[in-house]
PDB file of N, CA and C in Angstrom:
ATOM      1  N   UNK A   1      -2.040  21.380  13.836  1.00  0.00           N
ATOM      2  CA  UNK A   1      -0.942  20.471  13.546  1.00  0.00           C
ATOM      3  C   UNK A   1      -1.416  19.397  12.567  1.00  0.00           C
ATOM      4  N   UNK A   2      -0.335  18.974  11.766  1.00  0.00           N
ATOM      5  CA  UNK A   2      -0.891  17.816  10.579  1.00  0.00           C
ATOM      6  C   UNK A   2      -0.312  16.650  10.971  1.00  0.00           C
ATOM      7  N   UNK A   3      -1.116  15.805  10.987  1.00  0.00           N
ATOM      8  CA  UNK A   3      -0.993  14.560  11.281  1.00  0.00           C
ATOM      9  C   UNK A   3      -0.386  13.921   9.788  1.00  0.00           C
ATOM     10  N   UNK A   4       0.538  13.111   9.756  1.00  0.00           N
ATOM     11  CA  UNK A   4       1.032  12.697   8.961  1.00  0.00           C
ATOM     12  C   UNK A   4       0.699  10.912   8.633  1.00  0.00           C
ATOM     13  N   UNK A   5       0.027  10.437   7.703  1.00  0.00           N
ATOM     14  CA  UNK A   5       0.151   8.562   7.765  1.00  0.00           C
ATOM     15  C   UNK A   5       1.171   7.927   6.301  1.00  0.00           C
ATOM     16  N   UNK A   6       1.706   7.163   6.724  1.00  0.00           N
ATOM     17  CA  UNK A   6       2.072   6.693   5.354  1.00  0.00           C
ATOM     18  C   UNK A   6       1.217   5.181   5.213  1.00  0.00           C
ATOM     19  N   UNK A   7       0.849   5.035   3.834  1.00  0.00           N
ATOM     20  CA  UNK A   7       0.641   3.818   3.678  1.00  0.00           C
ATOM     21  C   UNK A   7       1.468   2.982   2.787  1.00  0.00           C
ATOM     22  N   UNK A   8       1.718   1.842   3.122  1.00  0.00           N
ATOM     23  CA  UNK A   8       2.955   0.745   2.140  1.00  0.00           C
ATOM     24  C   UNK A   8       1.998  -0.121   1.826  1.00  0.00           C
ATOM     25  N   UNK A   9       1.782  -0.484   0.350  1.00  0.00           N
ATOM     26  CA  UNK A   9       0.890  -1.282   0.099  1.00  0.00           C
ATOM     27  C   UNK A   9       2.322  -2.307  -1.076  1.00  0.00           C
ATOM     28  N   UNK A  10       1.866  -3.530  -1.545  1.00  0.00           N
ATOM     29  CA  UNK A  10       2.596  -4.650  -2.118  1.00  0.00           C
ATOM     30  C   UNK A  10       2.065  -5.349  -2.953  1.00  0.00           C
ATOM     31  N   UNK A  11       3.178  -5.003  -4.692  1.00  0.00           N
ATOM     32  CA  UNK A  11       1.864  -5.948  -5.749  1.00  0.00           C
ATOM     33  C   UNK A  11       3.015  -7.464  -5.340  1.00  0.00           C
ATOM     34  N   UNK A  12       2.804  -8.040  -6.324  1.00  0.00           N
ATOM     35  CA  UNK A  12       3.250  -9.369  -6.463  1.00  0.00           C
ATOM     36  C   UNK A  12       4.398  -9.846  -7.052  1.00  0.00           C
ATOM     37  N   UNK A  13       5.085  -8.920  -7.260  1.00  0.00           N
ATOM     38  CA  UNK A  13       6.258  -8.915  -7.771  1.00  0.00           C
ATOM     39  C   UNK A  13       7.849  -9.387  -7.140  1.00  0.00           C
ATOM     40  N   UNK A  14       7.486  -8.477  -5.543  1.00  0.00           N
ATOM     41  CA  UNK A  14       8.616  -8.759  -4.282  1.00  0.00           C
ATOM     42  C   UNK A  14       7.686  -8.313  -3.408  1.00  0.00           C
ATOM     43  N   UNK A  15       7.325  -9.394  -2.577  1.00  0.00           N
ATOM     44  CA  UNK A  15       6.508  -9.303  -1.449  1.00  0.00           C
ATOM     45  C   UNK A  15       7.532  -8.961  -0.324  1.00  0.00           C
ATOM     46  N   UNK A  16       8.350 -10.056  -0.394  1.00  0.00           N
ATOM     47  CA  UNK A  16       9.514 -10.075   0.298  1.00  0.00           C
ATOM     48  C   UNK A  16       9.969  -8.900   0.847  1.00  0.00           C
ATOM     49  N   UNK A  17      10.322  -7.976  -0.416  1.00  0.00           N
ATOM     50  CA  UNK A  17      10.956  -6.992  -0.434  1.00  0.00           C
ATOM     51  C   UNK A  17      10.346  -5.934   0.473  1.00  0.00           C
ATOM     52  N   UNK A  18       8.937  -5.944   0.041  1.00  0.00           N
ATOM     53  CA  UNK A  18       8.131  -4.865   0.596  1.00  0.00           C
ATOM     54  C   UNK A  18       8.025  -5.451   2.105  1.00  0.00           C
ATOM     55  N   UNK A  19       7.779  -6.002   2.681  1.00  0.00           N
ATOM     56  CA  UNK A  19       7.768  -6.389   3.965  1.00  0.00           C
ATOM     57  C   UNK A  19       8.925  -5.917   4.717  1.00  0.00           C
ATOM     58  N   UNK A  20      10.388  -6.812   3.962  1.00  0.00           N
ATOM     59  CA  UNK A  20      11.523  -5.877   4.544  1.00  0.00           C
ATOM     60  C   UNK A  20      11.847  -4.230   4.453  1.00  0.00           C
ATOM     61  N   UNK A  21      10.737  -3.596   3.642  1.00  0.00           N
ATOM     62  CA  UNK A  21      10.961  -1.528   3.902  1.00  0.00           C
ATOM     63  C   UNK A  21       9.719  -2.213   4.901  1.00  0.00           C
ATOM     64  N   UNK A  22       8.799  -2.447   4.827  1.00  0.00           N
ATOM     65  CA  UNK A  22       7.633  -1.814   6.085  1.00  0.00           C
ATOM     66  C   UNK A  22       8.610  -2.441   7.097  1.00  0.00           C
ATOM     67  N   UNK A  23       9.441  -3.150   7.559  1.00  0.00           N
ATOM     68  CA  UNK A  23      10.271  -3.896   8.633  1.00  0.00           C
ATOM     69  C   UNK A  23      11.332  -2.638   8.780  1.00  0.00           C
ATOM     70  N   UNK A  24      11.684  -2.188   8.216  1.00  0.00           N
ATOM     71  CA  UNK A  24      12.968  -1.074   8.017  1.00  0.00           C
ATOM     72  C   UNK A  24      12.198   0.318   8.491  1.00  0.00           C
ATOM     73  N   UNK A  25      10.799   0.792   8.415  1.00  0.00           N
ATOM     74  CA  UNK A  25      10.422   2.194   8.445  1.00  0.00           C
ATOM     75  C   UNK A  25       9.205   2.049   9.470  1.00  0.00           C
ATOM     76  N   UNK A  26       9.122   0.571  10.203  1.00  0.00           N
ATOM     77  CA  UNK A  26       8.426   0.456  11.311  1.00  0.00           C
ATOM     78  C   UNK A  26       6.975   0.770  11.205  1.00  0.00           C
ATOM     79  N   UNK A  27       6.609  -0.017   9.741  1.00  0.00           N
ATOM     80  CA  UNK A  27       4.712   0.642   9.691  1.00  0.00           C
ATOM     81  C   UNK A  27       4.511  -0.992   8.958  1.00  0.00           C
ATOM     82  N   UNK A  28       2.891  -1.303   9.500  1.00  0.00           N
ATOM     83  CA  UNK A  28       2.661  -2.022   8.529  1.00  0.00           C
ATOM     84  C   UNK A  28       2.583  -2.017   7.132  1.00  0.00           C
ATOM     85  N   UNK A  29       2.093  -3.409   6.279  1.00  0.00           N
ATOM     86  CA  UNK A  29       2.174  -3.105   5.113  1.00  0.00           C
ATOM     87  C   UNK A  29       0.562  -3.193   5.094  1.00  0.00           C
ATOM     88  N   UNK A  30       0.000  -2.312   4.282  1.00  0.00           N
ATOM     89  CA  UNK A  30      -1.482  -2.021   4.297  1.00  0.00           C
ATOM     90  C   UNK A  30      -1.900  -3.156   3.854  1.00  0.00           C
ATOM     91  N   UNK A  31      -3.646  -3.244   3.478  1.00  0.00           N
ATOM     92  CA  UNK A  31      -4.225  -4.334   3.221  1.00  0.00           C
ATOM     93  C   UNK A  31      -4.505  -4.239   1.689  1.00  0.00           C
ATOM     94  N   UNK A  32      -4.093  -5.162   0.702  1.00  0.00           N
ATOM     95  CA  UNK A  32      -4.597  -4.979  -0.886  1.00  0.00           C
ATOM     96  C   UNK A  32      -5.015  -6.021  -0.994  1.00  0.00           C
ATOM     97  N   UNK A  33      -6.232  -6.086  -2.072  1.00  0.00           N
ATOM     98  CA  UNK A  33      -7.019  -7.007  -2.680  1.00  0.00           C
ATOM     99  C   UNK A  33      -6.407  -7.285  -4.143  1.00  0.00           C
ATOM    100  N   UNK A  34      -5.734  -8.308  -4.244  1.00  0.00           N
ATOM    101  CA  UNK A  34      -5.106  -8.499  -5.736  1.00  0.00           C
ATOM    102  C   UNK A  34      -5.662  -9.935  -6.305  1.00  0.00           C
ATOM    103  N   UNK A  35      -6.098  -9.756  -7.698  1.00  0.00           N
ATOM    104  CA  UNK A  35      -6.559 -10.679  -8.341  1.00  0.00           C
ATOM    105  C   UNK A  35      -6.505 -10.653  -9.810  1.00  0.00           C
ATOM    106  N   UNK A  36      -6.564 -11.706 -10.465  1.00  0.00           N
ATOM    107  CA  UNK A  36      -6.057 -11.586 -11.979  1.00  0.00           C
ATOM    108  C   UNK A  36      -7.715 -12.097 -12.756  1.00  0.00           C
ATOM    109  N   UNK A  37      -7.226 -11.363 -13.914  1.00  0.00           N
ATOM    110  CA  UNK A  37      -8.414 -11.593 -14.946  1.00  0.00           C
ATOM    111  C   UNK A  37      -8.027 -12.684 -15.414  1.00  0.00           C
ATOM    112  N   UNK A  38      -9.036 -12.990 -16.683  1.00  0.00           N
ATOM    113  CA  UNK A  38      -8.406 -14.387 -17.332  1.00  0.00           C
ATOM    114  C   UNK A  38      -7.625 -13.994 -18.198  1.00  0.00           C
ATOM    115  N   UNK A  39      -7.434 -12.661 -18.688  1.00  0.00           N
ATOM    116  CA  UNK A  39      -6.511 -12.193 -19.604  1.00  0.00           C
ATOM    117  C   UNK A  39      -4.967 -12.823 -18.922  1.00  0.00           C
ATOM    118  N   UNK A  40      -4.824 -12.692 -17.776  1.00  0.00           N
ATOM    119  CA  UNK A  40      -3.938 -12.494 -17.203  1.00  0.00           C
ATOM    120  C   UNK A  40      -3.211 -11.226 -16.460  1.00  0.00           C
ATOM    121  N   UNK A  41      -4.214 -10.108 -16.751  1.00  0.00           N
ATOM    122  CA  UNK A  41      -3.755  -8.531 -16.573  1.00  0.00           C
ATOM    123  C   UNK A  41      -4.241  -8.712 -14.529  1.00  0.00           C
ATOM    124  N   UNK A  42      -3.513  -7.942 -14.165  1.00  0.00           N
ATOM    125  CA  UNK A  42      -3.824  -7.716 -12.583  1.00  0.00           C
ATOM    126  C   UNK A  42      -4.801  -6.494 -12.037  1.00  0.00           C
ATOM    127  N   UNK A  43      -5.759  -6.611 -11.155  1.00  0.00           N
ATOM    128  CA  UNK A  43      -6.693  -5.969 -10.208  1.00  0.00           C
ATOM    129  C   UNK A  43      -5.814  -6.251  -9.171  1.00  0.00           C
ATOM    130  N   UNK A  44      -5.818  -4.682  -8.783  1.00  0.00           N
ATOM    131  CA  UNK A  44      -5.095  -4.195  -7.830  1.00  0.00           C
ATOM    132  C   UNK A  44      -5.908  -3.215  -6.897  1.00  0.00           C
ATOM    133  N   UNK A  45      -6.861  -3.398  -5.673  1.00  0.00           N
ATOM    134  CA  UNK A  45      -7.624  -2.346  -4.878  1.00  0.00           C
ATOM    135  C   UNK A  45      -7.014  -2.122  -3.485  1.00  0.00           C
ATOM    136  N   UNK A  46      -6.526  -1.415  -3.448  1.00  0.00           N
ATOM    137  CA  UNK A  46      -6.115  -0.943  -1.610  1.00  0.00           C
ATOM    138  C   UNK A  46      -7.359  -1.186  -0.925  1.00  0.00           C
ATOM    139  N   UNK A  47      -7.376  -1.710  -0.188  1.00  0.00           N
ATOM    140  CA  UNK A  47      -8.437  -2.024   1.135  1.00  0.00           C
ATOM    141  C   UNK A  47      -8.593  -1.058   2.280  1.00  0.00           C
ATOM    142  N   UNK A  48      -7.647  -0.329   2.109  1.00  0.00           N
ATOM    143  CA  UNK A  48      -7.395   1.003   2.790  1.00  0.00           C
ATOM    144  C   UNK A  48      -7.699   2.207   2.644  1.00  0.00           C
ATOM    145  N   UNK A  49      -7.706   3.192   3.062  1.00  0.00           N
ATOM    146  CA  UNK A  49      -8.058   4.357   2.800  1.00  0.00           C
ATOM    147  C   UNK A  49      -6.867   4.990   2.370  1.00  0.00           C
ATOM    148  N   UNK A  50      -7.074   6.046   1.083  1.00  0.00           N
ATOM    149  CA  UNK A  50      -5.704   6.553   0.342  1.00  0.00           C
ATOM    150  C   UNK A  50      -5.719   7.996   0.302  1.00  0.00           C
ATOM    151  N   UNK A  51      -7.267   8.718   0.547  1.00  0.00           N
ATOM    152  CA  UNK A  51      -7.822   9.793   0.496  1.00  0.00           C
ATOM    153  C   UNK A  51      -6.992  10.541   1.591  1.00  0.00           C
ATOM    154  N   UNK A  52      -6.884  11.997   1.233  1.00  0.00           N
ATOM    155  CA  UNK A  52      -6.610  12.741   1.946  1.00  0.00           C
ATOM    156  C   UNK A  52      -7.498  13.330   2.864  1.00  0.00           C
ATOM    157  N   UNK A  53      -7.806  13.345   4.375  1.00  0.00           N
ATOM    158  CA  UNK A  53      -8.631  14.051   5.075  1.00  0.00           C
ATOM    159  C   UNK A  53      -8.777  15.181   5.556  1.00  0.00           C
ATOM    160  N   UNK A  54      -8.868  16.596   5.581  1.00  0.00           N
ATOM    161  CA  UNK A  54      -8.709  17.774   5.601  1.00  0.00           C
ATOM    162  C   UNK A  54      -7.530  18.176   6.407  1.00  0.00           C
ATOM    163  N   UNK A  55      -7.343  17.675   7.732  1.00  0.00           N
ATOM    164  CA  UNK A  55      -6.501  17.857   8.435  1.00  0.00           C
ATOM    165  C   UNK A  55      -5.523  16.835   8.536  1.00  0.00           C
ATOM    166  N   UNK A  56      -5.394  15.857   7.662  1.00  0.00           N
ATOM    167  CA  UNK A  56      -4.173  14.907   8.129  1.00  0.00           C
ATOM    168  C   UNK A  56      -3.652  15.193   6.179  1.00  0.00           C
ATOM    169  N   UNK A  57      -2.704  14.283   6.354  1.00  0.00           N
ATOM    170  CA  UNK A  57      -1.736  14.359   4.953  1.00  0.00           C
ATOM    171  C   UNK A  57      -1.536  12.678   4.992  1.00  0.00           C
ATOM    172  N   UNK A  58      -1.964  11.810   4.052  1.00  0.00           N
ATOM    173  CA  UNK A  58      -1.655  10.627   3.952  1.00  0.00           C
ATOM    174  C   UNK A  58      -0.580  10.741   2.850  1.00  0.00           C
ATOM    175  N   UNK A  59       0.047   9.554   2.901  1.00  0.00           N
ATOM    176  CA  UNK A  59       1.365   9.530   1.696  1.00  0.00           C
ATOM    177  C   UNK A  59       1.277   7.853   1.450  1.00  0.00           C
ATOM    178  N   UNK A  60       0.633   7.441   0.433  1.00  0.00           N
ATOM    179  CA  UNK A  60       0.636   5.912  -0.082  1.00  0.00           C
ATOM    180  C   UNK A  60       1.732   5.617  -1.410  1.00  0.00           C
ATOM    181  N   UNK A  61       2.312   4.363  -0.811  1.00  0.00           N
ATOM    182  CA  UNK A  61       3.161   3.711  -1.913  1.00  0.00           C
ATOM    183  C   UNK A  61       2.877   2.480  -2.175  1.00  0.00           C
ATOM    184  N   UNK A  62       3.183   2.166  -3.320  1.00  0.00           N
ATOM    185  CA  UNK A  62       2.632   0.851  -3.687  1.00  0.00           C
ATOM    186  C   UNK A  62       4.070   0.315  -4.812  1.00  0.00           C
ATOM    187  N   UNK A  63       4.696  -0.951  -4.183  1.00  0.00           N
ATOM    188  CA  UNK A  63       5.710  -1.390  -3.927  1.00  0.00           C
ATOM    189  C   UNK A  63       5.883  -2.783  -4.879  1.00  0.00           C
ATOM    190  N   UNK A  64       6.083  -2.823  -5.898  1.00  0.00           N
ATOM    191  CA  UNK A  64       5.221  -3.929  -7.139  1.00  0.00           C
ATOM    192  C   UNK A  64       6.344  -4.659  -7.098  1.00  0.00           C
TER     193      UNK A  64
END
């Protein structure tokens, strides 16, 4: 049997927003590390695991 995970991850755009789907589909919102260069361009790292593991099926979204 396959275990199924979703992950909801959130850039900075509508935090809001993303909180209210993880509030709506009953999962947290994963953990991201977001930080800006001096350019101003964004670093964006999931803190989470995104990898697929042989027997499970992960499904990650990332919600900007």
């Amino acid at each position: 049997m396959v275990k199924t995970t979703l992950r909801l991850f959130s850039g900075t755009s509508h935090p809001q927003l993303a909180a209210a789907i993880a509030k709506e589909l009953k999962v947290s919102l994963s953990k991201m590390h977001i930080s800006r260069f001096a350019c101003n361009e964004i670093y964006a790292k999931p803190e989470e695991t995104v990898s697929v593991a042989f027997e499970n099926a992960h499904f990650a979204f990332c919600l900007q």
